[in-house]
C-alpha atoms as a PDB file:
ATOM      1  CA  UNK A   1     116.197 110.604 108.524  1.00  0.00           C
ATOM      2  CA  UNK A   2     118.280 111.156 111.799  1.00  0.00           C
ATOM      3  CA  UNK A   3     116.888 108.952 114.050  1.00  0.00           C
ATOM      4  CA  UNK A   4     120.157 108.369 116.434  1.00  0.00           C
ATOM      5  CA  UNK A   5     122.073 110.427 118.678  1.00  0.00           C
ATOM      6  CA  UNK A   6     125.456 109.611 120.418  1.00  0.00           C
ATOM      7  CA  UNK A   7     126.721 111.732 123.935  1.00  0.00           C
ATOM      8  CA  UNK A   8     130.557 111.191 124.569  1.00  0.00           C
ATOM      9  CA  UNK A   9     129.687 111.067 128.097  1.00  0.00           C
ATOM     10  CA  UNK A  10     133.393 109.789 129.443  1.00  0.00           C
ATOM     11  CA  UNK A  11     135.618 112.761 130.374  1.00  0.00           C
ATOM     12  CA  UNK A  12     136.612 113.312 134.039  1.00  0.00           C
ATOM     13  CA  UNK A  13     135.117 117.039 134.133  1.00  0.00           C
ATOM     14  CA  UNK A  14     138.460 118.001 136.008  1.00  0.00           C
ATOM     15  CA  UNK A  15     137.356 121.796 135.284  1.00  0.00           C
ATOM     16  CA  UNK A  16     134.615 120.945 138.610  1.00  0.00           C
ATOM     17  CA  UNK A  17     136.547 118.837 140.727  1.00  0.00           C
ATOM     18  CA  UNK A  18     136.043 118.373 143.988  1.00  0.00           C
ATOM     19  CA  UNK A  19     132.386 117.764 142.427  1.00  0.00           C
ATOM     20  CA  UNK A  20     132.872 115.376 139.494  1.00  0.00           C
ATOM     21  CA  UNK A  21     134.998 113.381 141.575  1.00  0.00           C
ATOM     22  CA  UNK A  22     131.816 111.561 141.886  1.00  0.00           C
ATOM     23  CA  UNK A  23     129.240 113.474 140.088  1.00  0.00           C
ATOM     24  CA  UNK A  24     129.401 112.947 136.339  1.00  0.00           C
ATOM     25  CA  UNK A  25     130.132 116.344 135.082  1.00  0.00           C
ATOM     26  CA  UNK A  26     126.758 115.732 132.586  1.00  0.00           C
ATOM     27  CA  UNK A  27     124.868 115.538 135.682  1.00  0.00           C
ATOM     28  CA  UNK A  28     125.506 118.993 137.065  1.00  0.00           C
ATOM     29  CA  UNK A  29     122.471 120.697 137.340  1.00  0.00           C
ATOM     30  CA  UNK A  30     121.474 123.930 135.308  1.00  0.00           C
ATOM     31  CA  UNK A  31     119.028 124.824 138.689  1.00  0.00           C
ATOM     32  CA  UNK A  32     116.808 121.760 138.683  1.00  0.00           C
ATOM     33  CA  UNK A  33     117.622 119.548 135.405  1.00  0.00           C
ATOM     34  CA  UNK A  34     121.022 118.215 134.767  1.00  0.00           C
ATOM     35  CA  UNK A  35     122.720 119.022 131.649  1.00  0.00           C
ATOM     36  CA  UNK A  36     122.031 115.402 129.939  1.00  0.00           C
ATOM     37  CA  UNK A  37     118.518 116.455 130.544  1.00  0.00           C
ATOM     38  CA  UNK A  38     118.654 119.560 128.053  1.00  0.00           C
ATOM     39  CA  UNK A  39     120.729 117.586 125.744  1.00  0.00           C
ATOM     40  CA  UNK A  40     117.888 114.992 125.539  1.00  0.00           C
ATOM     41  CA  UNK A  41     115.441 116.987 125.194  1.00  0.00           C
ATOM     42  CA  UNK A  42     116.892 118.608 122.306  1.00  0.00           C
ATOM     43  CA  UNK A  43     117.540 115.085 120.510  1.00  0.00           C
ATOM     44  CA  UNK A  44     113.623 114.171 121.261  1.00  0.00           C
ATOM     45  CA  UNK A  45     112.324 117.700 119.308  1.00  0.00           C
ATOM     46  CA  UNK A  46     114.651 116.876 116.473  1.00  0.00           C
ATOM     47  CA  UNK A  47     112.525 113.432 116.605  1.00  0.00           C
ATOM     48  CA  UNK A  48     115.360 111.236 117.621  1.00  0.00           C
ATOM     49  CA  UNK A  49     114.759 108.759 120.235  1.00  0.00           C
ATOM     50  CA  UNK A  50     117.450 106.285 120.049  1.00  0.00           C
ATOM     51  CA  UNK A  51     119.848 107.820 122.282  1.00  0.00           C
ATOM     52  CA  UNK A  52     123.610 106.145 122.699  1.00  0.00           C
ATOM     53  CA  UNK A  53     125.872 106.987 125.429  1.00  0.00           C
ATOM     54  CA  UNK A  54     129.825 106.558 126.247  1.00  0.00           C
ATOM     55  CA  UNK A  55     130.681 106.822 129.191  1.00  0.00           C
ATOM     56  CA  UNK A  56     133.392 105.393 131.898  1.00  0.00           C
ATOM     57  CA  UNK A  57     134.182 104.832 135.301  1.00  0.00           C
ATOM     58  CA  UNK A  58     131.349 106.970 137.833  1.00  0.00           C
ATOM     59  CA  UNK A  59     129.158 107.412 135.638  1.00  0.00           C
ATOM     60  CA  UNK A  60     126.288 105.732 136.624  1.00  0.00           C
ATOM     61  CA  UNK A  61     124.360 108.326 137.918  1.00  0.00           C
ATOM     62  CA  UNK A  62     123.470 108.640 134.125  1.00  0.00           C
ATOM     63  CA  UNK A  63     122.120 105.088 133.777  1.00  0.00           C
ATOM     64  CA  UNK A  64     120.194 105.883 137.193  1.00  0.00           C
ATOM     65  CA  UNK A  65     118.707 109.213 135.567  1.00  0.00           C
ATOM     66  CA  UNK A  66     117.317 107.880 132.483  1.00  0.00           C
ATOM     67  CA  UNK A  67     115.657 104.778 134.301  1.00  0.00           C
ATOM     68  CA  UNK A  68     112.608 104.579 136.866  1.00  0.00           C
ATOM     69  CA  UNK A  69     112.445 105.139 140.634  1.00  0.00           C
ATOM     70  CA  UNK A  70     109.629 103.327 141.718  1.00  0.00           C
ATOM     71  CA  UNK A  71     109.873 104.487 145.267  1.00  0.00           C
ATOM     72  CA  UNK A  72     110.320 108.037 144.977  1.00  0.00           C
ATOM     73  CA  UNK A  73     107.656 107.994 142.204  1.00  0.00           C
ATOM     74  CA  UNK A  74     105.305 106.318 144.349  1.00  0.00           C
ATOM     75  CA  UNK A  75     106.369 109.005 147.469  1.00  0.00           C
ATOM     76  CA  UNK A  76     105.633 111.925 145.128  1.00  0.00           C
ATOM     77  CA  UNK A  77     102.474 110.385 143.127  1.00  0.00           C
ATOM     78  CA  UNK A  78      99.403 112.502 143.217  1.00  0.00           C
ATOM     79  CA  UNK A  79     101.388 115.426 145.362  1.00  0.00           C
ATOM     80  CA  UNK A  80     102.478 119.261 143.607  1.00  0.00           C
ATOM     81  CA  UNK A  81     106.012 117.350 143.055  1.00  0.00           C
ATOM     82  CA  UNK A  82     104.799 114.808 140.614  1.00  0.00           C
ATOM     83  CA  UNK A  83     104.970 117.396 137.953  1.00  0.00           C
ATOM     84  CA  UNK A  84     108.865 117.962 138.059  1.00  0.00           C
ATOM     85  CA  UNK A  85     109.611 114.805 137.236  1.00  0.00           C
ATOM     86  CA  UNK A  86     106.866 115.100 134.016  1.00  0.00           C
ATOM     87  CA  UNK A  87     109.726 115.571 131.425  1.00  0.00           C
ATOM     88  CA  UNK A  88     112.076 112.687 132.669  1.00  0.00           C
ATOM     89  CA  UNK A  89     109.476 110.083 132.996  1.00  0.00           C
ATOM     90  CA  UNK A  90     108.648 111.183 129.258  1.00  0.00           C
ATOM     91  CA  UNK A  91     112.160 110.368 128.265  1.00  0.00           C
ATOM     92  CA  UNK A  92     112.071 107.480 129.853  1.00  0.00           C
ATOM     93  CA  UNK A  93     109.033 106.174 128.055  1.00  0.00           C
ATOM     94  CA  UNK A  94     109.671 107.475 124.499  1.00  0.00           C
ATOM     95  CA  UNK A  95     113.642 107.234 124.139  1.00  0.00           C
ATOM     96  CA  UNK A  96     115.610 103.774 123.768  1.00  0.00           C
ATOM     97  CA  UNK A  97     118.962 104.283 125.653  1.00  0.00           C
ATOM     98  CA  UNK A  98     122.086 101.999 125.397  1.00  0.00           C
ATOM     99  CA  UNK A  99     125.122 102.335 126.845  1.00  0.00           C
ATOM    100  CA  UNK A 100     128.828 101.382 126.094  1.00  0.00           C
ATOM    101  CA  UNK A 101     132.393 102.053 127.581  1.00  0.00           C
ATOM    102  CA  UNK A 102     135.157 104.458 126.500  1.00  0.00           C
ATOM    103  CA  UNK A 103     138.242 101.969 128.366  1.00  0.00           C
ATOM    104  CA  UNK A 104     140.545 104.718 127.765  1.00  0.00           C
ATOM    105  CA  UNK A 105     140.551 108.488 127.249  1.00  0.00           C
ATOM    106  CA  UNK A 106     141.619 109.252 123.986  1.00  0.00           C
ATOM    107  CA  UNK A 107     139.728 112.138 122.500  1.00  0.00           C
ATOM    108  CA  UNK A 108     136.448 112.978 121.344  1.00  0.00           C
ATOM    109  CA  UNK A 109     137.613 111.373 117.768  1.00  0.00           C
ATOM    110  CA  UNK A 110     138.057 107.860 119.651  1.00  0.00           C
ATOM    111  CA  UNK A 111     134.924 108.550 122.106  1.00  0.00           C
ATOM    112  CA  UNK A 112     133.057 108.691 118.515  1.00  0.00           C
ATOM    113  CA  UNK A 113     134.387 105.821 117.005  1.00  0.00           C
ATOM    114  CA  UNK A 114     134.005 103.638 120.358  1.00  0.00           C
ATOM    115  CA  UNK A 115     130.491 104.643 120.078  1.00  0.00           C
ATOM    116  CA  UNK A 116     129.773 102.870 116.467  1.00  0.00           C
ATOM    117  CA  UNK A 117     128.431  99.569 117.957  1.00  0.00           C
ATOM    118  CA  UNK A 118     125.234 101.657 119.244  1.00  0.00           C
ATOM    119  CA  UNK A 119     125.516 103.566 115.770  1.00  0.00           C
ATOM    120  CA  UNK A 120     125.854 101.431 113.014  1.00  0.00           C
ATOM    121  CA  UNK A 121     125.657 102.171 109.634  1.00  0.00           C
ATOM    122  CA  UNK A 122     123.510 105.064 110.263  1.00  0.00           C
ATOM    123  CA  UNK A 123     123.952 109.070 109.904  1.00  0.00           C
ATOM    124  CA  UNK A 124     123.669 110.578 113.704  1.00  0.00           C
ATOM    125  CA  UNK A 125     123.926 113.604 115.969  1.00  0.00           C
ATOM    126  CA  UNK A 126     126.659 113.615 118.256  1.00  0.00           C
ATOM    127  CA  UNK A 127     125.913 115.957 121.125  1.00  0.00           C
ATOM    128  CA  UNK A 128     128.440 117.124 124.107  1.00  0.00           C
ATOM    129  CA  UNK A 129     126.075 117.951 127.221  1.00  0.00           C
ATOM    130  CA  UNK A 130     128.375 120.428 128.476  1.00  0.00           C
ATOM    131  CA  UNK A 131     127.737 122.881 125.816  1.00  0.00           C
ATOM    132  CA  UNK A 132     123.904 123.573 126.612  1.00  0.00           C
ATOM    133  CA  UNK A 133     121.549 125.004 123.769  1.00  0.00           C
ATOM    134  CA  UNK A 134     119.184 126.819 123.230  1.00  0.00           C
ATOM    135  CA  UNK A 135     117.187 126.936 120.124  1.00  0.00           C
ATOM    136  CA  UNK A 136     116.779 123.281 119.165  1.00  0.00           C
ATOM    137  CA  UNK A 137     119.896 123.341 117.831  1.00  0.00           C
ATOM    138  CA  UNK A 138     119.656 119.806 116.543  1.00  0.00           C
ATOM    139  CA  UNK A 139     116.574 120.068 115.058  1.00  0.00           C
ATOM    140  CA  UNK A 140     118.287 122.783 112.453  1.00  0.00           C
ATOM    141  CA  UNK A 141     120.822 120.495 111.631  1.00  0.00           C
ATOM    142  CA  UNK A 142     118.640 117.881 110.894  1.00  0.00           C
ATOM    143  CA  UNK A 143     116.674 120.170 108.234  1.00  0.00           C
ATOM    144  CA  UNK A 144     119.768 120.782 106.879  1.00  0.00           C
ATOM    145  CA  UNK A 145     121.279 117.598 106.629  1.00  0.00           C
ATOM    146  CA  UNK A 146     118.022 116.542 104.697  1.00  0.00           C
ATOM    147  CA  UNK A 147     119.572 119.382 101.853  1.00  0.00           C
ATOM    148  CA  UNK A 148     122.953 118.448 101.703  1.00  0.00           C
ATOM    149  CA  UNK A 149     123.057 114.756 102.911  1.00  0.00           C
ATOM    150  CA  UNK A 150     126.460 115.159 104.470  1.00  0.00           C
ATOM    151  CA  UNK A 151     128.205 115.798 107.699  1.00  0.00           C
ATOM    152  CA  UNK A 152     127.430 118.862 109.009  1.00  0.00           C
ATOM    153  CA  UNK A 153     129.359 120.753 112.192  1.00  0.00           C
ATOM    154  CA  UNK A 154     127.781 123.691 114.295  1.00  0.00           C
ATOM    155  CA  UNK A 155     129.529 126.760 114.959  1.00  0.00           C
ATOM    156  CA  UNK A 156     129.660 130.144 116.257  1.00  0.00           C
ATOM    157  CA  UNK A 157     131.586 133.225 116.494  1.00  0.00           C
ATOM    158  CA  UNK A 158     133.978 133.176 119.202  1.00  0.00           C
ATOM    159  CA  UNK A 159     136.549 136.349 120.152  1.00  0.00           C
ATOM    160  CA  UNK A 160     140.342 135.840 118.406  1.00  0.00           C
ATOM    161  CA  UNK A 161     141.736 135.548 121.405  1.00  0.00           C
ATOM    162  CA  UNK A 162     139.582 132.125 122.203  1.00  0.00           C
ATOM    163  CA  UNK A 163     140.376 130.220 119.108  1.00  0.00           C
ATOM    164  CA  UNK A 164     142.708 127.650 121.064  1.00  0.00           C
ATOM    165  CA  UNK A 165     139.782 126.438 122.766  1.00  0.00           C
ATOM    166  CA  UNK A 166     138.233 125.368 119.985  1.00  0.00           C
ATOM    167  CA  UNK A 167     138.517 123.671 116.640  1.00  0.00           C
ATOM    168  CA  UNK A 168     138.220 126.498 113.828  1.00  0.00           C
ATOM    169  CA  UNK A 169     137.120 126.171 109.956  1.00  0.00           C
ATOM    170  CA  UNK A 170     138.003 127.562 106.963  1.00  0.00           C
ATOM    171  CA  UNK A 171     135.202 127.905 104.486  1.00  0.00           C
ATOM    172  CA  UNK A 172     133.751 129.018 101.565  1.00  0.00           C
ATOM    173  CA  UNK A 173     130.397 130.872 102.042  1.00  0.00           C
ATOM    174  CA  UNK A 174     127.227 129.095  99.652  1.00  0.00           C
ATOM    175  CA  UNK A 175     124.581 130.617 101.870  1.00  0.00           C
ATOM    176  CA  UNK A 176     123.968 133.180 105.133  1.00  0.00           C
ATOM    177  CA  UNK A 177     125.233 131.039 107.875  1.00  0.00           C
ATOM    178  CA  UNK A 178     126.001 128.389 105.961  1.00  0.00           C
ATOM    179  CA  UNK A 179     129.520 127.344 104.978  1.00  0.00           C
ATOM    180  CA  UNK A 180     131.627 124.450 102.428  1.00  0.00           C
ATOM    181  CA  UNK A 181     134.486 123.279 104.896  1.00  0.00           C
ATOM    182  CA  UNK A 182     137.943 124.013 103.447  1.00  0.00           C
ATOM    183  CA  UNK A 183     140.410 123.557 106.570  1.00  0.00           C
ATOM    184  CA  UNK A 184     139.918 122.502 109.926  1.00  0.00           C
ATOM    185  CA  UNK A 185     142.181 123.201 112.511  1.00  0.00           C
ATOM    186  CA  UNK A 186     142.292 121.788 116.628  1.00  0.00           C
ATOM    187  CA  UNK A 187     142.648 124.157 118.798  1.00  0.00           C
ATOM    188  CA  UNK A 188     145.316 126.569 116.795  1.00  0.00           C
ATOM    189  CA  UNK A 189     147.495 129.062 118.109  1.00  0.00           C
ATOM    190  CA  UNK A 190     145.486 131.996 117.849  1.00  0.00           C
ATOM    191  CA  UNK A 191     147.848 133.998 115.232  1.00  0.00           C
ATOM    192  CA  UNK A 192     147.824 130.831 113.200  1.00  0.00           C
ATOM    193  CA  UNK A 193     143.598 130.244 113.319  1.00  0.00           C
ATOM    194  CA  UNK A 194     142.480 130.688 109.277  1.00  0.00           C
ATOM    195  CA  UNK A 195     139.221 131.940 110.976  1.00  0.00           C
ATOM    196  CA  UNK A 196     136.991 133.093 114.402  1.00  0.00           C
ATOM    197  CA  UNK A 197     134.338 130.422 113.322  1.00  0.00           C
ATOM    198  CA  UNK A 198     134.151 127.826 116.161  1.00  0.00           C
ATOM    199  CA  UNK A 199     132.721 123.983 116.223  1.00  0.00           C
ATOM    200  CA  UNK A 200     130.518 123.714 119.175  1.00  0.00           C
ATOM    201  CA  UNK A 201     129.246 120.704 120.758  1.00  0.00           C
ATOM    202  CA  UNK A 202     126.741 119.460 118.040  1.00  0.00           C
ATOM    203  CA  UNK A 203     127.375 117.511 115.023  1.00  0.00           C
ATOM    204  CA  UNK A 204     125.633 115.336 112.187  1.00  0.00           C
ATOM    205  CA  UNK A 205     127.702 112.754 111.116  1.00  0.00           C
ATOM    206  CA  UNK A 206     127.456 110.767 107.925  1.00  0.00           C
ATOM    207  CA  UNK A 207     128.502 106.477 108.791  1.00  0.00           C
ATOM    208  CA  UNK A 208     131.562 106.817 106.889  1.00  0.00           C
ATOM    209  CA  UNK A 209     133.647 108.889 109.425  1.00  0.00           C
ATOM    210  CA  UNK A 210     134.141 105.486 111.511  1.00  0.00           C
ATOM    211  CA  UNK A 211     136.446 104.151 108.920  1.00  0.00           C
ATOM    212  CA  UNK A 212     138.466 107.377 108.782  1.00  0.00           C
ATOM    213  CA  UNK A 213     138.382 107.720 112.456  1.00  0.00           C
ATOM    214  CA  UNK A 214     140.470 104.184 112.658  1.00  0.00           C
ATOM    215  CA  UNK A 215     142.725 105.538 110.354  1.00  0.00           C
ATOM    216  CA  UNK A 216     143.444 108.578 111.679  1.00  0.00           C
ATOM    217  CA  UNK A 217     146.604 109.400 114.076  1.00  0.00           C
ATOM    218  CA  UNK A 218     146.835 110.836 117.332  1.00  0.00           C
ATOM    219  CA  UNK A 219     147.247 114.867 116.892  1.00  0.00           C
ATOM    220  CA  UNK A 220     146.868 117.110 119.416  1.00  0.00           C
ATOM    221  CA  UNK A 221     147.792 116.256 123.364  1.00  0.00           C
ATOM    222  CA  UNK A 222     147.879 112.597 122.058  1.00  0.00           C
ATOM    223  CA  UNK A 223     144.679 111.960 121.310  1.00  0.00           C
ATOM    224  CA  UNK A 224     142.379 111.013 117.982  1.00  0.00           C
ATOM    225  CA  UNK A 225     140.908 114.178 116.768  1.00  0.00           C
ATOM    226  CA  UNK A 226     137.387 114.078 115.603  1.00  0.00           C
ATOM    227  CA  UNK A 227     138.640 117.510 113.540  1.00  0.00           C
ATOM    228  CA  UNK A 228     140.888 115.718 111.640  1.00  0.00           C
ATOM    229  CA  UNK A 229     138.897 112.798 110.385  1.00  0.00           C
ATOM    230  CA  UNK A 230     136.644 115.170 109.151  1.00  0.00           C
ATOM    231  CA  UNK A 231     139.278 117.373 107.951  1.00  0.00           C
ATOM    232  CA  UNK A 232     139.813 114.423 105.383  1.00  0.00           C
ATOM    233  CA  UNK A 233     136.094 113.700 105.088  1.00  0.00           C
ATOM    234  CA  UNK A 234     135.828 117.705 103.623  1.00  0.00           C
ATOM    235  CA  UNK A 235     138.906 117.248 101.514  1.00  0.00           C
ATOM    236  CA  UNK A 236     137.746 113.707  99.798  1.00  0.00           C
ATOM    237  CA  UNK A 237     133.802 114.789  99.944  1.00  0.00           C
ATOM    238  CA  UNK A 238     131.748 117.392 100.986  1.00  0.00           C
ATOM    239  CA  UNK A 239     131.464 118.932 105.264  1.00  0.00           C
ATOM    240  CA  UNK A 240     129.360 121.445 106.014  1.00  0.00           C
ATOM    241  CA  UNK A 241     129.592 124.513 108.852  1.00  0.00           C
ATOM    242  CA  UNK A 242     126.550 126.069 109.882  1.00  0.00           C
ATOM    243  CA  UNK A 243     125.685 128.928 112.041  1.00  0.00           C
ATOM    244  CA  UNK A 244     123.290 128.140 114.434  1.00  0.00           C
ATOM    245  CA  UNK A 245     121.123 130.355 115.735  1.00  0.00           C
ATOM    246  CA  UNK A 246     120.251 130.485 119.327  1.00  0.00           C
ATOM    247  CA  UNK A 247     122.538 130.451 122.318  1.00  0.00           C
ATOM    248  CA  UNK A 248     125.137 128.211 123.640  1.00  0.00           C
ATOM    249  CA  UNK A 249     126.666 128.279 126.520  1.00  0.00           C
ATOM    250  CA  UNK A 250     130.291 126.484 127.742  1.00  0.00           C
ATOM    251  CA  UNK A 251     128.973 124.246 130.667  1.00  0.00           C
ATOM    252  CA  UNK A 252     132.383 122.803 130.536  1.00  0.00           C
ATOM    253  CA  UNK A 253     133.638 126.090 132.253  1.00  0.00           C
ATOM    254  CA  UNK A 254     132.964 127.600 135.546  1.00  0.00           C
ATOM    255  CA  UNK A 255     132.105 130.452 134.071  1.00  0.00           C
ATOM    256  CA  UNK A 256     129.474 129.329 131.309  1.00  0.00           C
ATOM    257  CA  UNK A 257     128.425 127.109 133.703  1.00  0.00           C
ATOM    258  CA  UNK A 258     127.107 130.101 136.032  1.00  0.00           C
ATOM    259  CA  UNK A 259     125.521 132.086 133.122  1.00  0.00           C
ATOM    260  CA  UNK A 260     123.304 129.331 131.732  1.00  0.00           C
ATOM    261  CA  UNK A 261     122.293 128.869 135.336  1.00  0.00           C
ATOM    262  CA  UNK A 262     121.535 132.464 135.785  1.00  0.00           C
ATOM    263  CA  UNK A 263     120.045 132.806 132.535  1.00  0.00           C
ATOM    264  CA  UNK A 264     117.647 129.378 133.165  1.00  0.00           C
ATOM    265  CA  UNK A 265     116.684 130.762 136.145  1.00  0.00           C
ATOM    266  CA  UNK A 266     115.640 133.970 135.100  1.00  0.00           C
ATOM    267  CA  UNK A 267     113.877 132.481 132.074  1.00  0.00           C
ATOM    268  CA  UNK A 268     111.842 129.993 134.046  1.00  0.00           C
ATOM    269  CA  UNK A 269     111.853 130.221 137.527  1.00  0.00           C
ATOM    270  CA  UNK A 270     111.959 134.191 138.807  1.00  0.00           C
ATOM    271  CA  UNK A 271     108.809 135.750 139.102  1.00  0.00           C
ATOM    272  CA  UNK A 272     107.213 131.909 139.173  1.00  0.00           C
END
């Protein structure tokens, strides 16, 4: 039933300057795949192929990713190396991949809603690279979303003192992990947060949040909050939170960023 994705791919990824001066910050690799890669792969085991991007300025390397190389796959054809690229040239061939701009850099909220052109009037997964799962992540929100047929956000745990990082719900508990949206907050102060329950970088969205993300106001730091159009979407109809399970880790920090690369590593590479 969820057969698109969208990846707000237009930030600036100022956490790993001097590098994403030039580098998108989605194209940092986790040892040998970039983060898009994992991303991807995620959407295409949840069985969704059609795979929209926003991105900006410098971001090309993206484009260049998800598209062939004829030389280098004709250098590398029939050699030990052809087999690294075996996962890439399957997205390639099985995903449909469109792109569109984000002119300005006005939230996630107005990455979304510049991203409804590739969307239409469709339900879809929105997925930020730089938090990397593990444990199809997507895939369990699609199940779910077949249940309850309504926007659904992803969240975890996080320590008290990390609530401002995050937007944070308020919910009433209808089954383990699962939660009815009450309040949303952006990024609270952290004696002010009604909970420790974190939305992380995965979403299912229901159509109608375009037409309540061109209503809604800049909040926070300027910018249109995804949180608060679907703040209203909870009050006037029905939001889900869900507790994934798996791990996540916070590529969009230094520090996440060097666990998942440890932790990749160890998984699939040490001892190899």
């Amino acid at each position: 039933m969820i057969k698109k994705a969208l990846f707000p791919a237009a930030g600036y990824g100022t956490r790993f300057l001097p590098a994403t001066k030039s580098v998108p910050k989605e194209m940092l690799p986790v040892v040998n795949k970039p983060l898009i890669h994992y991303g991807i792969k995620e959407c295409m085991n949840a069985g969704i192929f059609e795979i929209g991007f926003v991105t900006g300025r410098s971001k090309r390397a993206i484009e260049d990713y998800l598209d062939h190389s004829p030389e280098l796959e004709e250098k590398i054809r029939g050699t030990s190396k052809e087999k690294l690229l075996k996962e890439t040239m399957e997205m390639i061939d099985k995903c449909t991949f469109t792109y569109v701009r984000q002119k300005e850099m006005l939230g996630l909220g107005h990455a979304v809603l510049t991203g409804e052109p590739l969307i239409g009037d469709n339900p879809f997964a929105v997925v930020l690279a730089d938090d990397l799962c593990e444990g199809d992540v997507v895939s369990q929100m699609v199940n779910l979303y077949k249940k309850f047929k309504c926007s659904i956000v992803a969240i975890e745990e996080v320590p008290k003192n990390e609530v401002n990082k995050y937007g944070v719900i308020k919910g009433k508990r209808i089954e383990d992990g699962i939660y009815l949206v009450e309040d949303m907050v952006e990024k609270p102060d952290i004696n002010k947060a009604p909970s420790n329950l974190a939305i992380i970088g995965r979403y299912i969205l229901t159509p109608d949040i375009f037409d309540l993300l061109k209503e809604t106001k800049p909040g926070k730091g300027g910018e249109i909050q995804l949180t608060d159009a679907l703040l209203r979407l909870a009050k006037e109809g029905m939001v889900i939170a869900y507790k994934f399970k798996g791990k996540r880790f916070d590529c969009g920090s230094v520090d996440g960023f060097i666990k998942a690369t440890n932790y990749f590593y160890e998984k699939e590479f040490k001892g190899s």
